[in-house]
PDB file of N, CA and C in Angstrom:
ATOM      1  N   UNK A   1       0.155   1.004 -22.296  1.00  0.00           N
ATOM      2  CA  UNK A   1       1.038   1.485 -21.266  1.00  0.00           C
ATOM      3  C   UNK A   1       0.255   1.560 -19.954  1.00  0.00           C
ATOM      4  N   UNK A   2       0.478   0.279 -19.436  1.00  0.00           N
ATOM      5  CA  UNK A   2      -0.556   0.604 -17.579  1.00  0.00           C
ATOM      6  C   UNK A   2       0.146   1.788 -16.652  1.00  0.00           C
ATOM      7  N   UNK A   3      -0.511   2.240 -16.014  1.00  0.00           N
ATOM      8  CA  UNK A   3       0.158   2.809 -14.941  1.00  0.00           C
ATOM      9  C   UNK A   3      -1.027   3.013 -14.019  1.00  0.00           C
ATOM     10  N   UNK A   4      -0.423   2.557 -12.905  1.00  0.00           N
ATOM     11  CA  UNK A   4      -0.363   1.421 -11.311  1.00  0.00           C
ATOM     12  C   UNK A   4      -0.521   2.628  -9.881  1.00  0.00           C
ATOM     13  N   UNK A   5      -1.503   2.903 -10.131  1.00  0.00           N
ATOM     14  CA  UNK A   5      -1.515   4.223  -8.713  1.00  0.00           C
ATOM     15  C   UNK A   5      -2.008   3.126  -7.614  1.00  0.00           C
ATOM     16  N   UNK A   6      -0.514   3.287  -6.471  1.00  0.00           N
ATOM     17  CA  UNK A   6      -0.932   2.290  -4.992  1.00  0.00           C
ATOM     18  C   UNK A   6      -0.418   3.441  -4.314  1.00  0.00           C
ATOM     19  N   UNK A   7      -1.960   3.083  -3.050  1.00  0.00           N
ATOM     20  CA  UNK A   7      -1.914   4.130  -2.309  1.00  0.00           C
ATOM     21  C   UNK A   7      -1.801   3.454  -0.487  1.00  0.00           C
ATOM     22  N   UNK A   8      -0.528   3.562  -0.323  1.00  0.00           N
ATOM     23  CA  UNK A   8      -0.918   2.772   1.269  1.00  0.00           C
ATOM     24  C   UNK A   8      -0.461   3.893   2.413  1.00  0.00           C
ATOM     25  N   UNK A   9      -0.880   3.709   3.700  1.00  0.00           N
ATOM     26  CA  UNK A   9      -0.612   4.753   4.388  1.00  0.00           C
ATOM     27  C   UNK A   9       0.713   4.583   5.127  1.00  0.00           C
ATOM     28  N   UNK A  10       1.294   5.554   5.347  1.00  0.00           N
ATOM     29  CA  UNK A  10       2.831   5.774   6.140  1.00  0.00           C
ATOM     30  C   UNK A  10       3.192   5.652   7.295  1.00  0.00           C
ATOM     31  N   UNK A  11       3.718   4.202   7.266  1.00  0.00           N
ATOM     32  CA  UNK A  11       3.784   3.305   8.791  1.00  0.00           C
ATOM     33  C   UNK A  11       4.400   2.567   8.499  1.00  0.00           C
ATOM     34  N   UNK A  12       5.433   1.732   8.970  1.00  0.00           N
ATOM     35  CA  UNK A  12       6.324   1.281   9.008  1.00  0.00           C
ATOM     36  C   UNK A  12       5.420  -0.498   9.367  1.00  0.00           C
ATOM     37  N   UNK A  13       6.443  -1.327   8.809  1.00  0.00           N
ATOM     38  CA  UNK A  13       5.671  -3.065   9.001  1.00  0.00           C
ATOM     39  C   UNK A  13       6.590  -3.519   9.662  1.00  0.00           C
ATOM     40  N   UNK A  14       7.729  -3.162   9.982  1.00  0.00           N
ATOM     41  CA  UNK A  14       8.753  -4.037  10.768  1.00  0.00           C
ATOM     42  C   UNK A  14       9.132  -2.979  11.698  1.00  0.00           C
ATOM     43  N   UNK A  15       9.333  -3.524  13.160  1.00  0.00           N
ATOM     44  CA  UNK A  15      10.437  -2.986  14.018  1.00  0.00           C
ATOM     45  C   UNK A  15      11.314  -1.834  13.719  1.00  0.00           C
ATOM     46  N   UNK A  16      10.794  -0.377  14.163  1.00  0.00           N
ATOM     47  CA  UNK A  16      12.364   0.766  14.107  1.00  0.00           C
ATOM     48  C   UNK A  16      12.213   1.264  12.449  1.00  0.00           C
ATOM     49  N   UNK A  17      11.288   0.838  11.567  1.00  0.00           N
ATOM     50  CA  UNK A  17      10.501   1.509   9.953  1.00  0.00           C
ATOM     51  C   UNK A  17       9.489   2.706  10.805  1.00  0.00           C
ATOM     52  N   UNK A  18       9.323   3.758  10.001  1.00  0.00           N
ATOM     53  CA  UNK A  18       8.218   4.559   9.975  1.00  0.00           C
ATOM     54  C   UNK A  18       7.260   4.566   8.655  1.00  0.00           C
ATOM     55  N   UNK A  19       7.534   3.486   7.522  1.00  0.00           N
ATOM     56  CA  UNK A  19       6.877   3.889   6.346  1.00  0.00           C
ATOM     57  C   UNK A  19       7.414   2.565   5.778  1.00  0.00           C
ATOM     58  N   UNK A  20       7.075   2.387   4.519  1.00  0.00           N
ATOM     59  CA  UNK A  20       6.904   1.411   3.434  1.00  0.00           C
ATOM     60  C   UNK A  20       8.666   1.443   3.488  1.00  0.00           C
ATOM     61  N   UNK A  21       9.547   0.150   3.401  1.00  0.00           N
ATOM     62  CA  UNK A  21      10.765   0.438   2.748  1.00  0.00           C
ATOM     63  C   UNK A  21      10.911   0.329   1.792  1.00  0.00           C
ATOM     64  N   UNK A  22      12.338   0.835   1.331  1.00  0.00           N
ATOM     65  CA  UNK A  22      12.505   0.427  -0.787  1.00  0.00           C
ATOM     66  C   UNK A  22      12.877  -0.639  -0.958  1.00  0.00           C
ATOM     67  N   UNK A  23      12.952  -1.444  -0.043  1.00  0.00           N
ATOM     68  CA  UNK A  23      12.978  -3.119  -0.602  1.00  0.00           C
ATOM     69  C   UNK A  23      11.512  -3.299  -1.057  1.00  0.00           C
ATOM     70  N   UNK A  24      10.900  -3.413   0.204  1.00  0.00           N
ATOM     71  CA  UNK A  24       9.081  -3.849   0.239  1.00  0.00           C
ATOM     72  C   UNK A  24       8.729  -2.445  -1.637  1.00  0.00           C
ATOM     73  N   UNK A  25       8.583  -1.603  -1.221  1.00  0.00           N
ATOM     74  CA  UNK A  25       8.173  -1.044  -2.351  1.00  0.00           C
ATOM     75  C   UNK A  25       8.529  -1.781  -3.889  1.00  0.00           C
ATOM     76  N   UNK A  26      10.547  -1.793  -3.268  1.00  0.00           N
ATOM     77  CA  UNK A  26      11.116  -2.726  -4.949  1.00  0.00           C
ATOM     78  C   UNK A  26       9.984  -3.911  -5.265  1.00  0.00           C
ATOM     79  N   UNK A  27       9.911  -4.560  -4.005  1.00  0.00           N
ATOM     80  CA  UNK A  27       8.905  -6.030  -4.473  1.00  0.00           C
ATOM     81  C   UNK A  27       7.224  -5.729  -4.941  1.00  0.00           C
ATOM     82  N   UNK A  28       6.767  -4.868  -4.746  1.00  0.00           N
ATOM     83  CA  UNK A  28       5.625  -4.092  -5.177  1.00  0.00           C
ATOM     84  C   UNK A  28       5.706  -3.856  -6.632  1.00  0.00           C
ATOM     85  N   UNK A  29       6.550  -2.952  -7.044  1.00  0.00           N
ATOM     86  CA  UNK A  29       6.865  -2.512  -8.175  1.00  0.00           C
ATOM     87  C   UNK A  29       7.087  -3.981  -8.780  1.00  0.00           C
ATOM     88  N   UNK A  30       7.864  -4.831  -8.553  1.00  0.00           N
ATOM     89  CA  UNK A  30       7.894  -5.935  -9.276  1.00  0.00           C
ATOM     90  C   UNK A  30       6.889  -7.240  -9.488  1.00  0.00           C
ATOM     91  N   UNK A  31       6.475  -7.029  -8.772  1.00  0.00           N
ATOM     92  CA  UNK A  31       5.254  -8.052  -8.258  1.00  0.00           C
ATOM     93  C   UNK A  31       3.931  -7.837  -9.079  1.00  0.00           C
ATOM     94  N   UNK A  32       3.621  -6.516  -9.089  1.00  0.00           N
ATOM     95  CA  UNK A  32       2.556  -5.976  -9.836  1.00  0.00           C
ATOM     96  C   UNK A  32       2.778  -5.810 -11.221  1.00  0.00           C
ATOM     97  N   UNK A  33       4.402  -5.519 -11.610  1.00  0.00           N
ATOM     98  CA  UNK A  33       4.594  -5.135 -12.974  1.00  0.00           C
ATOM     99  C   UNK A  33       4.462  -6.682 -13.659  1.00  0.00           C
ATOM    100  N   UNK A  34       4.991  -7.695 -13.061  1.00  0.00           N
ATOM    101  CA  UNK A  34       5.262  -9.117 -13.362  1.00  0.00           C
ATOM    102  C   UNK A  34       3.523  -9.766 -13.876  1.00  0.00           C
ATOM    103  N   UNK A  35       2.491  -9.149 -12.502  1.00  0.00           N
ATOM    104  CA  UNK A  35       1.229  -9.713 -12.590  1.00  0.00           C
ATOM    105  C   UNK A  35       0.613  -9.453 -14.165  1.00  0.00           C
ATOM    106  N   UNK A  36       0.987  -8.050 -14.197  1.00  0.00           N
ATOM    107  CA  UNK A  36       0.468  -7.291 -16.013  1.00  0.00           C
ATOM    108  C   UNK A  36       0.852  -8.097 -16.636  1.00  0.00           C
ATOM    109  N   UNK A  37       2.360  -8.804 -16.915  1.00  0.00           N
ATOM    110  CA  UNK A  37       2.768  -9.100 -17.594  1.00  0.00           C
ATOM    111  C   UNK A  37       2.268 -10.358 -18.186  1.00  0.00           C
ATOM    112  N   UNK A  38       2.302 -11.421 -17.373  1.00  0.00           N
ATOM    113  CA  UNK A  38       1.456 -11.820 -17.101  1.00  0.00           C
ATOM    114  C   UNK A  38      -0.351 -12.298 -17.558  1.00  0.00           C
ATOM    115  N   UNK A  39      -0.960 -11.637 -16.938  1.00  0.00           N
ATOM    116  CA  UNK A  39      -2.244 -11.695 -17.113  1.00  0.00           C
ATOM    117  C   UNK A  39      -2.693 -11.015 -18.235  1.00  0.00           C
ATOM    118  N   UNK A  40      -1.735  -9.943 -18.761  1.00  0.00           N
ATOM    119  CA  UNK A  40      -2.255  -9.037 -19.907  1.00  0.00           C
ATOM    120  C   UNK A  40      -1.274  -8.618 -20.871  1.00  0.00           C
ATOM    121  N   UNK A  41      -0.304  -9.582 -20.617  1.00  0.00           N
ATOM    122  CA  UNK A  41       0.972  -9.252 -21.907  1.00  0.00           C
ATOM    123  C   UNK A  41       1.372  -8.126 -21.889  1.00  0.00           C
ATOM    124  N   UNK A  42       1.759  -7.039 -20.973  1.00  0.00           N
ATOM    125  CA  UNK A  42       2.002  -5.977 -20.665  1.00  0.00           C
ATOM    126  C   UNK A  42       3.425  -6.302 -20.836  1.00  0.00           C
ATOM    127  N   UNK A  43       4.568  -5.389 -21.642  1.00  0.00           N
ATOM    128  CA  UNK A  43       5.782  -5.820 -21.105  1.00  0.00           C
ATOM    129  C   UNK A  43       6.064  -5.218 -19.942  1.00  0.00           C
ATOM    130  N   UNK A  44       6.819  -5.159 -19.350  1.00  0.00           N
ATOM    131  CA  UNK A  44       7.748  -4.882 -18.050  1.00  0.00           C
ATOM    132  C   UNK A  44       8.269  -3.127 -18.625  1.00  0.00           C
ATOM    133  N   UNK A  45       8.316  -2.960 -19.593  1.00  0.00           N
ATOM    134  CA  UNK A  45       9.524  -1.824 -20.128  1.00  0.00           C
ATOM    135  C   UNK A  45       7.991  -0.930 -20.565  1.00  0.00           C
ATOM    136  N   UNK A  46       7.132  -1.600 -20.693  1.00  0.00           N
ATOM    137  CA  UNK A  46       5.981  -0.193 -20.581  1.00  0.00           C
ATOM    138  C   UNK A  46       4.897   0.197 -19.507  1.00  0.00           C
ATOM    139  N   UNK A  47       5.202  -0.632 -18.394  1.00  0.00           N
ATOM    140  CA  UNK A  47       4.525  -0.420 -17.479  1.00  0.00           C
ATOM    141  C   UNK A  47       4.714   0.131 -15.794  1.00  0.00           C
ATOM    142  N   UNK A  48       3.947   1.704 -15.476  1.00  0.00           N
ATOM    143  CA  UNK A  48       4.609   2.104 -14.460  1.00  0.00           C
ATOM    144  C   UNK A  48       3.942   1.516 -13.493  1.00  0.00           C
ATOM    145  N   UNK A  49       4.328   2.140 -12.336  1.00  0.00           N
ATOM    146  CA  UNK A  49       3.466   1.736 -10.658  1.00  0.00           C
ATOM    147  C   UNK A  49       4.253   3.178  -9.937  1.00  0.00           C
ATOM    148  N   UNK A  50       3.038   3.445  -9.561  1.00  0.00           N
ATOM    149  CA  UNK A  50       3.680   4.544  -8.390  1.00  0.00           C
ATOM    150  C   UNK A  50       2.909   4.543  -7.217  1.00  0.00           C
ATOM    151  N   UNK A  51       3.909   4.256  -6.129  1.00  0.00           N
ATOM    152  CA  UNK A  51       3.367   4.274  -4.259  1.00  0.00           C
ATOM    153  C   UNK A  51       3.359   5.415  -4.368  1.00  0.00           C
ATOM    154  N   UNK A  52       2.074   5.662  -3.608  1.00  0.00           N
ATOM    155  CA  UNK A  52       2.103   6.944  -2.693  1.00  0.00           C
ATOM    156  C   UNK A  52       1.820   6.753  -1.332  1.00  0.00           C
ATOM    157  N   UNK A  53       2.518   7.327  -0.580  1.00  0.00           N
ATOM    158  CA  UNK A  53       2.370   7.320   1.023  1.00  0.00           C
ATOM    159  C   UNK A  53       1.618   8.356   1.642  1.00  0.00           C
ATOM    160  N   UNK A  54       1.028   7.563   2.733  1.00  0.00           N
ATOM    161  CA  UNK A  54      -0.643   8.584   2.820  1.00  0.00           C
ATOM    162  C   UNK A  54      -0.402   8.877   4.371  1.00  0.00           C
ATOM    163  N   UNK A  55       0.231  10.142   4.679  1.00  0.00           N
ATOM    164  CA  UNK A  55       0.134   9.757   6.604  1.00  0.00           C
ATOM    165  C   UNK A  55      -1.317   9.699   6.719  1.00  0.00           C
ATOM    166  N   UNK A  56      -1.499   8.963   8.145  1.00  0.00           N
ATOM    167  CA  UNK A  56      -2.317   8.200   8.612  1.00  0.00           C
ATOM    168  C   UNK A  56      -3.470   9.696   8.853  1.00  0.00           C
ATOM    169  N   UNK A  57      -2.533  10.830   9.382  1.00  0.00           N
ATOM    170  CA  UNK A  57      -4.110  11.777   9.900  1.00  0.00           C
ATOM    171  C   UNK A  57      -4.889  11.891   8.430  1.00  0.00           C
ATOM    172  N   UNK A  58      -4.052  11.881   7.461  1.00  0.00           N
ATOM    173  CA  UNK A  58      -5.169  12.060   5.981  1.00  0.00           C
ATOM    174  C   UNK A  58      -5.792  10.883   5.609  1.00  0.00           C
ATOM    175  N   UNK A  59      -5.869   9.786   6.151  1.00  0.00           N
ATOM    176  CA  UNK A  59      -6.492   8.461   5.969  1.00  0.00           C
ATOM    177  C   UNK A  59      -8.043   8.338   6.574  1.00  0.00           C
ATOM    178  N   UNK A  60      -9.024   8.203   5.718  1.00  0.00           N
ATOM    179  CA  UNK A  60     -10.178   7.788   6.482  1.00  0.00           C
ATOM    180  C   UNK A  60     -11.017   6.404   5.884  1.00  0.00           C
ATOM    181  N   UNK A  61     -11.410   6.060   7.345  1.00  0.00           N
ATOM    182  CA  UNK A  61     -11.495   4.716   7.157  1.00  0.00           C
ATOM    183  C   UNK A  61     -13.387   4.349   7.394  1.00  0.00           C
ATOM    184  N   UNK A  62     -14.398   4.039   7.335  1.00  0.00           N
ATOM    185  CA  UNK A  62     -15.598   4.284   7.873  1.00  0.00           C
ATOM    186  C   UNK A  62     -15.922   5.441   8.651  1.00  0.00           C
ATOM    187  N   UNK A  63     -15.800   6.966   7.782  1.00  0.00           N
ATOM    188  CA  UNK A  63     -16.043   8.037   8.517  1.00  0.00           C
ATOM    189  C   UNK A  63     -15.201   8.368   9.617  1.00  0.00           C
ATOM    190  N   UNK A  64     -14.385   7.580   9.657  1.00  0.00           N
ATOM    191  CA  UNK A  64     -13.184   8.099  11.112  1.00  0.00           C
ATOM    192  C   UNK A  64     -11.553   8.139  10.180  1.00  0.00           C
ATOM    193  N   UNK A  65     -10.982   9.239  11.174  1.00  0.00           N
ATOM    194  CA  UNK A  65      -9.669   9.232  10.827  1.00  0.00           C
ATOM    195  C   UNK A  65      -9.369   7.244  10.958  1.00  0.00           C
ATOM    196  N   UNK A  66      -8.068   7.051  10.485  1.00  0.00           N
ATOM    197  CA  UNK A  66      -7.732   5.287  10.196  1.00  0.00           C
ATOM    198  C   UNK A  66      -7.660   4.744  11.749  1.00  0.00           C
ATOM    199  N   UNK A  67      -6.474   5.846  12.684  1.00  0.00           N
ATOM    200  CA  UNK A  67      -6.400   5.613  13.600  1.00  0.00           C
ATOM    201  C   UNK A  67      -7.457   4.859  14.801  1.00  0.00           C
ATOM    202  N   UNK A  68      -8.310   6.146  14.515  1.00  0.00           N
ATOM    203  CA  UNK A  68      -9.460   5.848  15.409  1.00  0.00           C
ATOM    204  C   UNK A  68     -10.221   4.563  14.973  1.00  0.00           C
ATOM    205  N   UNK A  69     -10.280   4.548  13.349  1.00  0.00           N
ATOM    206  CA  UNK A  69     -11.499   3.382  13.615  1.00  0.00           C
ATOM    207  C   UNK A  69     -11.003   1.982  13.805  1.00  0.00           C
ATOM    208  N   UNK A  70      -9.045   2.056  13.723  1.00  0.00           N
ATOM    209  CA  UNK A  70      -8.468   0.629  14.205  1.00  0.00           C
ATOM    210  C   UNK A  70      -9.051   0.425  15.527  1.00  0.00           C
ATOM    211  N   UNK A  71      -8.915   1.555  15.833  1.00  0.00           N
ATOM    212  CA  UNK A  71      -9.058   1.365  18.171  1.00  0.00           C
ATOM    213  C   UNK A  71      -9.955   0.765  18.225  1.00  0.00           C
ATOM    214  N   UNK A  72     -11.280   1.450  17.330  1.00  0.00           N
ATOM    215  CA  UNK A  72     -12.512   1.011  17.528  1.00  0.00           C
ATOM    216  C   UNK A  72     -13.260  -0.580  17.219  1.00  0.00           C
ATOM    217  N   UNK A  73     -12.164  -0.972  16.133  1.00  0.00           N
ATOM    218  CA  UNK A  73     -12.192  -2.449  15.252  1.00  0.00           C
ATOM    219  C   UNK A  73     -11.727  -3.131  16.272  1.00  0.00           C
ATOM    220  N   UNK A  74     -10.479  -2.731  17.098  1.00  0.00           N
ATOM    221  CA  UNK A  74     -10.230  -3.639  17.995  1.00  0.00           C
ATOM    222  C   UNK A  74     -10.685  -4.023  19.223  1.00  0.00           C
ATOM    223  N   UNK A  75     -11.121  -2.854  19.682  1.00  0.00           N
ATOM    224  CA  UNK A  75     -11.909  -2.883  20.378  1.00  0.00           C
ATOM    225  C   UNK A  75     -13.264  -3.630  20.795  1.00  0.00           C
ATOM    226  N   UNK A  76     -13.902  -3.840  19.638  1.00  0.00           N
ATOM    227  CA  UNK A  76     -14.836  -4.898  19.389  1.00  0.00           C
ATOM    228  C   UNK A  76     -14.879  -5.946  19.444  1.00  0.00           C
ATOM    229  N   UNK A  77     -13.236  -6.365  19.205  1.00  0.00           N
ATOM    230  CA  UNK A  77     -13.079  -8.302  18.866  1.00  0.00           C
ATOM    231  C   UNK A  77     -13.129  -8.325  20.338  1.00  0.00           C
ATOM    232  N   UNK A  78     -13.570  -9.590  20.054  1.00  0.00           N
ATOM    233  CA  UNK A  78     -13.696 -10.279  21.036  1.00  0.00           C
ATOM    234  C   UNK A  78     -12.150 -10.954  21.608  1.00  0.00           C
ATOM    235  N   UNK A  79     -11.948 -11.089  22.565  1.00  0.00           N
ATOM    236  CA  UNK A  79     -10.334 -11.748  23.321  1.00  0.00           C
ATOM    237  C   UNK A  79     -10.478 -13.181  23.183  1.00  0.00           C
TER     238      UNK A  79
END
């Protein structure tokens, strides 16, 4: 019986989202349950997955809140 702890942080990927939607999540859940299945004969009917949504101030990324160390990642590239 797998069970699938995904942890992404709470932000929206498209336009006017604040967070993961339950489509994108549905395809997660399916995508990953399919991969078990798959790669390790897992059926589908015994295997969980659970998102968890992480706001961003509890996210740390190289010693910095996530926020900050994007600024800082971007900041760096070159234009």
């Amino acid at each position: 019986m797998p069970i699938v702890n995904i942890q992404v942080t709470r932000e929206g990927n498209t336009p006017g989202t604040k967070s993961v939607t339950a489509e994108e999540k549905a395809r997660i859940i399916a995508g990953v349950s399919n991969i078990l299945l798959e790669v390790l004969n897992k059926p589908l009917a015994s295997t969980f997955v659970v998102i968890e949504e992480v706001d961003l101030e509890n996210w740390g990324w190289g010693g910095l809140p996530v926020e900050e160390y994007r600024k800082q990642l971007s900041a760096a590239k070159p234009s």
